[in-house]
Protein backbone atom coordinates (compact mmCIF):
# COMPACT_ATOMS: atom_id res chain seq x y z
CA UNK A 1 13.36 27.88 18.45
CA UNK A 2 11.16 29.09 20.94
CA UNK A 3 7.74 27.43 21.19
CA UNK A 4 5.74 29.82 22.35
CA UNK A 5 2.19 28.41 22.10
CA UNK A 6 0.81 24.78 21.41
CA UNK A 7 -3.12 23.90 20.47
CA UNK A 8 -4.35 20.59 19.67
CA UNK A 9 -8.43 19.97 18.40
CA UNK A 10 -9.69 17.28 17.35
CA UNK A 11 -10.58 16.96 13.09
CA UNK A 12 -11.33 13.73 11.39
CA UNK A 13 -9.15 11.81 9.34
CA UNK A 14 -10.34 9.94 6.04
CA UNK A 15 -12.80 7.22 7.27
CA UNK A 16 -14.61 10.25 9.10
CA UNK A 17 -12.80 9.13 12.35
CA UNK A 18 -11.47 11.47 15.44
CA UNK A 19 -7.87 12.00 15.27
CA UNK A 20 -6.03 14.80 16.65
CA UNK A 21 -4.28 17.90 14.97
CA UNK A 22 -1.50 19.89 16.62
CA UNK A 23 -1.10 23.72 16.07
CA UNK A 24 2.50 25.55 17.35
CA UNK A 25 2.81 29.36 17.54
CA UNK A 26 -0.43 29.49 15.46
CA UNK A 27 1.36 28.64 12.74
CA UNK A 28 2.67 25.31 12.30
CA UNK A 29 0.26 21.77 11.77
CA UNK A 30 0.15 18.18 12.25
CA UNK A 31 -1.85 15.54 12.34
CA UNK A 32 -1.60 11.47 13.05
CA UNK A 33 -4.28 9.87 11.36
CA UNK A 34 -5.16 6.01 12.73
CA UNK A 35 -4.88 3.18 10.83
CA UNK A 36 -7.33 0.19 10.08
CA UNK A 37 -5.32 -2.66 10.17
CA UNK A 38 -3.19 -2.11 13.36
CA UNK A 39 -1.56 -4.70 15.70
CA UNK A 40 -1.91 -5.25 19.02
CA UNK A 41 1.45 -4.15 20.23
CA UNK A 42 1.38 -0.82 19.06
CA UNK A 43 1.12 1.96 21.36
CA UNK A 44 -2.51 3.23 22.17
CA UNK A 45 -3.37 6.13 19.78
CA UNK A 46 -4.84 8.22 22.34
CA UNK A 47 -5.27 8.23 26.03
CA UNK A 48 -7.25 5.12 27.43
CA UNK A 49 -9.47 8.13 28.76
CA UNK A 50 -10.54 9.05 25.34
CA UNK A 51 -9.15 11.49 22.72
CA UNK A 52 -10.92 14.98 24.57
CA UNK A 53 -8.68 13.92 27.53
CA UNK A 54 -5.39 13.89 25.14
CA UNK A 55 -6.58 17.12 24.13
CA UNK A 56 -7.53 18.62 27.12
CA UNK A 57 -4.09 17.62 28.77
CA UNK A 58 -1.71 19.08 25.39
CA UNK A 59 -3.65 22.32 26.20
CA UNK A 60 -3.71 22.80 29.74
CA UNK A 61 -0.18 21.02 31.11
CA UNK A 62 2.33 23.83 31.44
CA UNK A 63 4.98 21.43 29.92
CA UNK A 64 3.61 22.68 25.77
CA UNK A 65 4.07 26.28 26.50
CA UNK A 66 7.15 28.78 26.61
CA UNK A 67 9.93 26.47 26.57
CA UNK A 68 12.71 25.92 23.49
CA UNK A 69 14.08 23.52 20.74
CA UNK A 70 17.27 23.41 19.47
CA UNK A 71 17.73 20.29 18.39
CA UNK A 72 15.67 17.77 16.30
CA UNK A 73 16.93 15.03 19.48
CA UNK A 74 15.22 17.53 21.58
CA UNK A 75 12.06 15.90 20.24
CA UNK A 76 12.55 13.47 22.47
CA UNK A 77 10.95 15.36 25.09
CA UNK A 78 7.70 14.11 24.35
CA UNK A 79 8.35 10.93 24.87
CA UNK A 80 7.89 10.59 28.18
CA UNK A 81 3.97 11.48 27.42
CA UNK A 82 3.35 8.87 25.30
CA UNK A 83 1.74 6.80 27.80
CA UNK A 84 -0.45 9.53 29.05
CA UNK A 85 -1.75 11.13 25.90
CA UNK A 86 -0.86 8.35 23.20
CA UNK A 87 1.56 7.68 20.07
CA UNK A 88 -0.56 9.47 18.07
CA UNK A 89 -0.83 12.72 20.05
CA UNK A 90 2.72 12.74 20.48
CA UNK A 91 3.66 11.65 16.92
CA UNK A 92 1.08 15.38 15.66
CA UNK A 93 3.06 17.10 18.59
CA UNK A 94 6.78 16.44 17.34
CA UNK A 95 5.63 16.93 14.02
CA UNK A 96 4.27 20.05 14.19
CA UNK A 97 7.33 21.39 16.33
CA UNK A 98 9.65 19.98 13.30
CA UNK A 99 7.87 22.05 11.03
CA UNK A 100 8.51 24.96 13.01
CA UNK A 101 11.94 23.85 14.17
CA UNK A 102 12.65 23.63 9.85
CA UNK A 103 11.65 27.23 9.80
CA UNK A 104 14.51 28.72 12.07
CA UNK A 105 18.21 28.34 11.81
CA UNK A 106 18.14 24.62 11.90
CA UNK A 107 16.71 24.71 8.27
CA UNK A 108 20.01 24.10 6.95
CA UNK A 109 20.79 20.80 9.04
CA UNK A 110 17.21 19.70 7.92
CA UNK A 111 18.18 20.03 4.08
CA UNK A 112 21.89 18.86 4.13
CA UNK A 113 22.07 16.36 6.67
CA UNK A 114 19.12 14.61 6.71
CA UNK A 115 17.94 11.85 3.74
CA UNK A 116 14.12 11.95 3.46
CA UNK A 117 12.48 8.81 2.34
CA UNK A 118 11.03 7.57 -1.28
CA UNK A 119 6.92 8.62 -1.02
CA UNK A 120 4.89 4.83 -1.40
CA UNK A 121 1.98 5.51 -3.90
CA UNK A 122 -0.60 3.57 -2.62
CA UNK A 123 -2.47 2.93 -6.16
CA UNK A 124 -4.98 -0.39 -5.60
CA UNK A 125 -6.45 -1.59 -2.59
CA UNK A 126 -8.57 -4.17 -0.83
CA UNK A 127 -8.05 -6.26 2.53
CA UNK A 128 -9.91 -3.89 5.14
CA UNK A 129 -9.51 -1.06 4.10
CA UNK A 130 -13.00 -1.36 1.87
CA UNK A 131 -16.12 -2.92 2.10
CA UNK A 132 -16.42 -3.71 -1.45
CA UNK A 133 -15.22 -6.88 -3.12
CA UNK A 134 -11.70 -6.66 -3.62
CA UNK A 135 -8.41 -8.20 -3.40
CA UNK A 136 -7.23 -9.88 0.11
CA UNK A 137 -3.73 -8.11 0.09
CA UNK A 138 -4.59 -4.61 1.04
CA UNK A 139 -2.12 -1.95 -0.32
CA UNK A 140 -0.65 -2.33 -3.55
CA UNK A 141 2.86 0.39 -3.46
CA UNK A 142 4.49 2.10 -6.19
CA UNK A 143 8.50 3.14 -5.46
CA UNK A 144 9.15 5.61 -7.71
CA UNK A 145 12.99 6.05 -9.01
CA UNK A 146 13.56 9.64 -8.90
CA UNK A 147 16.44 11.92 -7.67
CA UNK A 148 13.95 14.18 -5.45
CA UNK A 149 10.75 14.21 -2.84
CA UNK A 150 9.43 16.20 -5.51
CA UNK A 151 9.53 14.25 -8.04
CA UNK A 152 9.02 10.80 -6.43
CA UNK A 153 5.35 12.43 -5.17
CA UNK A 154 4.31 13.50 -8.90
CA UNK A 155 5.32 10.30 -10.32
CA UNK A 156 2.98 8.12 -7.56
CA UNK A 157 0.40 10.55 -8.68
CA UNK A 158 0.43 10.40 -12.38
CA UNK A 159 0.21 7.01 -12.34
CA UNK A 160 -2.47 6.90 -9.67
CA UNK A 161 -4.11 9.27 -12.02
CA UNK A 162 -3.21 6.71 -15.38
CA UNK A 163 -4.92 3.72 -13.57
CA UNK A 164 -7.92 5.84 -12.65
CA UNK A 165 -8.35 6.23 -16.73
CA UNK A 166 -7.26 2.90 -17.81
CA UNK A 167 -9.60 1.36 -15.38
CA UNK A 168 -12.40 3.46 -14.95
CA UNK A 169 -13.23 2.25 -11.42
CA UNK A 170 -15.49 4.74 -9.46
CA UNK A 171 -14.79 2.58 -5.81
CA UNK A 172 -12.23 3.35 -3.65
CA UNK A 173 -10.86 2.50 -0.28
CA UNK A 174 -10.66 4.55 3.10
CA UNK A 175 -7.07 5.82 1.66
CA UNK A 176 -8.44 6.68 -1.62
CA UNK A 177 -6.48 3.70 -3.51
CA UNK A 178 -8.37 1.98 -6.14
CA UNK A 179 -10.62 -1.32 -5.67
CA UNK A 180 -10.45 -3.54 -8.54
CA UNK A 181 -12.70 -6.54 -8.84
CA UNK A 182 -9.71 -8.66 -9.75
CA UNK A 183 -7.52 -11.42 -7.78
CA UNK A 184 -4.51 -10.75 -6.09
CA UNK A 185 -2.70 -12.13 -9.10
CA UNK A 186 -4.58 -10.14 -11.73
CA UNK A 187 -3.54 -6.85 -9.93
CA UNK A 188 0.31 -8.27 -10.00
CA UNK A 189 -0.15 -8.96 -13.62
CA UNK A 190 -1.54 -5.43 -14.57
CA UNK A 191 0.89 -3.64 -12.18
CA UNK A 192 3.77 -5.59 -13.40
CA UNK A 193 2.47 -4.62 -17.23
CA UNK A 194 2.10 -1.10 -16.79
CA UNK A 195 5.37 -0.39 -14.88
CA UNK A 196 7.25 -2.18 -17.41
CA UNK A 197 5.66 0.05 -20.63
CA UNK A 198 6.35 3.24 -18.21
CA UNK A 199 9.65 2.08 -18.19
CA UNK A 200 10.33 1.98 -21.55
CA UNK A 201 9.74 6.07 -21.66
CA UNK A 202 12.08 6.82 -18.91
CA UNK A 203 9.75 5.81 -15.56
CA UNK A 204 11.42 4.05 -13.46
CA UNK A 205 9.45 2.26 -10.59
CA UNK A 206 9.22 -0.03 -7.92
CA UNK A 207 6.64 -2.76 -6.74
CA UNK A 208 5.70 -3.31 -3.39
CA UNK A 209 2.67 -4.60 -1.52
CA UNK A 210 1.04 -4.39 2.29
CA UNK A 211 -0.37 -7.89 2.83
CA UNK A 212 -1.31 -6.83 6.10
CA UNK A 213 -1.95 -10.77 6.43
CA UNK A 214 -2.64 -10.96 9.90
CA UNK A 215 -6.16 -9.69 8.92
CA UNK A 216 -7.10 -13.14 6.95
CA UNK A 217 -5.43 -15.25 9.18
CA UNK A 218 -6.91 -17.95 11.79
CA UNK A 219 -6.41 -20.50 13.23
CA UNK A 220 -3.23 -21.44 11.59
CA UNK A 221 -4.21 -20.71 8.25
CA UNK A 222 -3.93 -18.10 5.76
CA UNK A 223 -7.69 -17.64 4.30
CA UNK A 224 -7.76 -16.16 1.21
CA UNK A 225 -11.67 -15.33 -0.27
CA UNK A 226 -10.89 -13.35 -3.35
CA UNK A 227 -7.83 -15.64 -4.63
CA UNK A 228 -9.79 -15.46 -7.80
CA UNK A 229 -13.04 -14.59 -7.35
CA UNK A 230 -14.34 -17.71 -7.10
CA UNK A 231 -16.95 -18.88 -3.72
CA UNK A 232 -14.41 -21.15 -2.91
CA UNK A 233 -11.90 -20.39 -0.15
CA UNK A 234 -8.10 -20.67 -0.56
CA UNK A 235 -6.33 -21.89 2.28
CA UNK A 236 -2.24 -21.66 2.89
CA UNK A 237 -0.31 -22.78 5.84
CA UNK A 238 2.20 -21.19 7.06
CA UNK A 239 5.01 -22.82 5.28
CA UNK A 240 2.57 -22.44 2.23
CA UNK A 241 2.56 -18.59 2.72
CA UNK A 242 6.20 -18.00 3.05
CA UNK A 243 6.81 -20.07 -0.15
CA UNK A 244 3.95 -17.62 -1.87
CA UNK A 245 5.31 -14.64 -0.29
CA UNK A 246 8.69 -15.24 -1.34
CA UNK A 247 7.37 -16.38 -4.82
CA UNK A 248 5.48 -12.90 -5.15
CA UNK A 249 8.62 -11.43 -4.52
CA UNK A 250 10.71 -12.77 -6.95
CA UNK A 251 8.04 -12.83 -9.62
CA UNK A 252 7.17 -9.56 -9.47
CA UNK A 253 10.52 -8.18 -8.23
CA UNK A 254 9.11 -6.81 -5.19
CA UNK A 255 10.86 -3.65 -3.60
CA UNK A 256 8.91 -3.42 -0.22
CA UNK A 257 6.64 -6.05 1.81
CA UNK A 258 5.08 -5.26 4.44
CA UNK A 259 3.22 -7.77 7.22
CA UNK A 260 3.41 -10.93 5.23
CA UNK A 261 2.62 -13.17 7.82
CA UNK A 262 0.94 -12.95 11.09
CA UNK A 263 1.69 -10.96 13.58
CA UNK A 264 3.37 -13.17 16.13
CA UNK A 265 4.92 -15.19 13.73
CA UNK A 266 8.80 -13.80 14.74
CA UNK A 267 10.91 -16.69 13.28
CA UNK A 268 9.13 -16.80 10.08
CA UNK A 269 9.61 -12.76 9.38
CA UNK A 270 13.29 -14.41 8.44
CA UNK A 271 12.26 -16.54 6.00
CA UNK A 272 11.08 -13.85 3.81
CA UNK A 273 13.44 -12.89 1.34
CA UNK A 274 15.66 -10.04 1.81
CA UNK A 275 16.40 -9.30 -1.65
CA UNK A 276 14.72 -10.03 -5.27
């Protein structure tokens, strides 16, 4: 496909923070938001110069103008610029020149060849991603069981929708999931509970959870303020955390963790369980 014309601007993504948003042959968007929880070997979102300079340089460098894509490896491209104009500039840039590479003769290589992934419905939340008192873990992930993209994104949001009624909680974090003033285990419990009665009418889903745990870690310990609401402070080590994590996951028959333990901690990634 020929790409004709590319425009990036800056908008602002959920927490009311600059991101960038990429436009190709007038036509064709994407954005990469930022995340709040991010470690520190990920790529720089944006140029060290500042986001205007990412910006700037998409619109003025002769490379994002008049030239073609065939290929979705032709992507690859970009790459090179990561390290100029940041993973998140570049991430907005190939994703807007997918959208219009889906649009020409390659649409049929998109649909047939190509297996997209199962939507996570983030439903409850806590960790950093609010201010208000909530759990420590910070994204609690429903995996729906469905045959398409389609259908997987309605379920997440009819039961998104459910626990808005059951619950009647007006607080919500930066990603619009749900804060409940309940423990980490309490949110298990009610999940757990409400999956299995959707289940018995034909819903199939999932459980999984983003612990993003380096966020309540220090100094070798896992610090954990809202275990139950209490004012006292829980405290795991690390072997402590693994044997929790892995309890979680066969308790609750967990689907997807993400960021268990801390960052760094390489060797004890494999000690997690691989399957329920």
């Amino acid at each position: 496909m020929y790409i004709k014309k590319v425009q990036a601007h800056i908008i602002r993504n959920s927490r009311g923070e600059k991101t960038i948003q990429i436009v190709v042959n007038n036509r064709y968007k994407a954005s990469a938001p930022s995340g709040a929880s991010t470690g520190s070997h990920e790529v720089a979102p944006f140029s060290q110069k500042g986001i205007q300079f990412s910006v700037d340089f998409i619109n003025k460098h002769p490379h994002f103008k008049d030239f073609t894509l065939d290929n979705f490896s032709d992507l690859a491209l970009f790459d090179p610029f990561i390290s100029v104009i940041g993973g998140n500039a570049v991430v907005a840039l190939q994703t807007a020149c997918l959208r219009a590479l889906s649009s020409g003769d390659i649409a049929p290589f998109l649909s047939s060849r190509l297996r997209f992934p199962t939507p996570l419905g983030n439903c409850i939340g806590g960790g950093v991603h609010t201010s208000f008192p909530a759990t420590d873990i910070q994204e609690f992930l429903l995996l729906p069981q469905a045959k398409t993209f389609e259908e997987k994104t309605a379920l997440n949001r009819y039961v998104y929708d459910i626990i808005g009624k059951m619950t009647a909680v007006k607080n919500k974090t930066d990603e619009g999931a749900f804060v409940l003033q309940k423990s980490n285990e309490e949110v298990f419990s009610f999940l757990s509970k409400l999956l299995d009665t959707l289940n018995e009418y034909g819903l199939s889903f999932q459980l999984g959870v983003d612990m993003a745990a380096t966020q309540f870690y220090s100094q070798g310990k896992y610090h954990y303020t809202n275990y139950s609401f209490t004012q006292k402070e829980k405290l795991l080590s690390r072997s402590a955390q693994i044997n929790y994590v892995n309890t979680l996951v066969k308790e609750y028959k967990l689907a997807y963790m993400e960021d268990p333990l801390y960052e760094e901690d390489f060797s004890g990634f494999s000690q997690i369980r691989k399957k329920t």
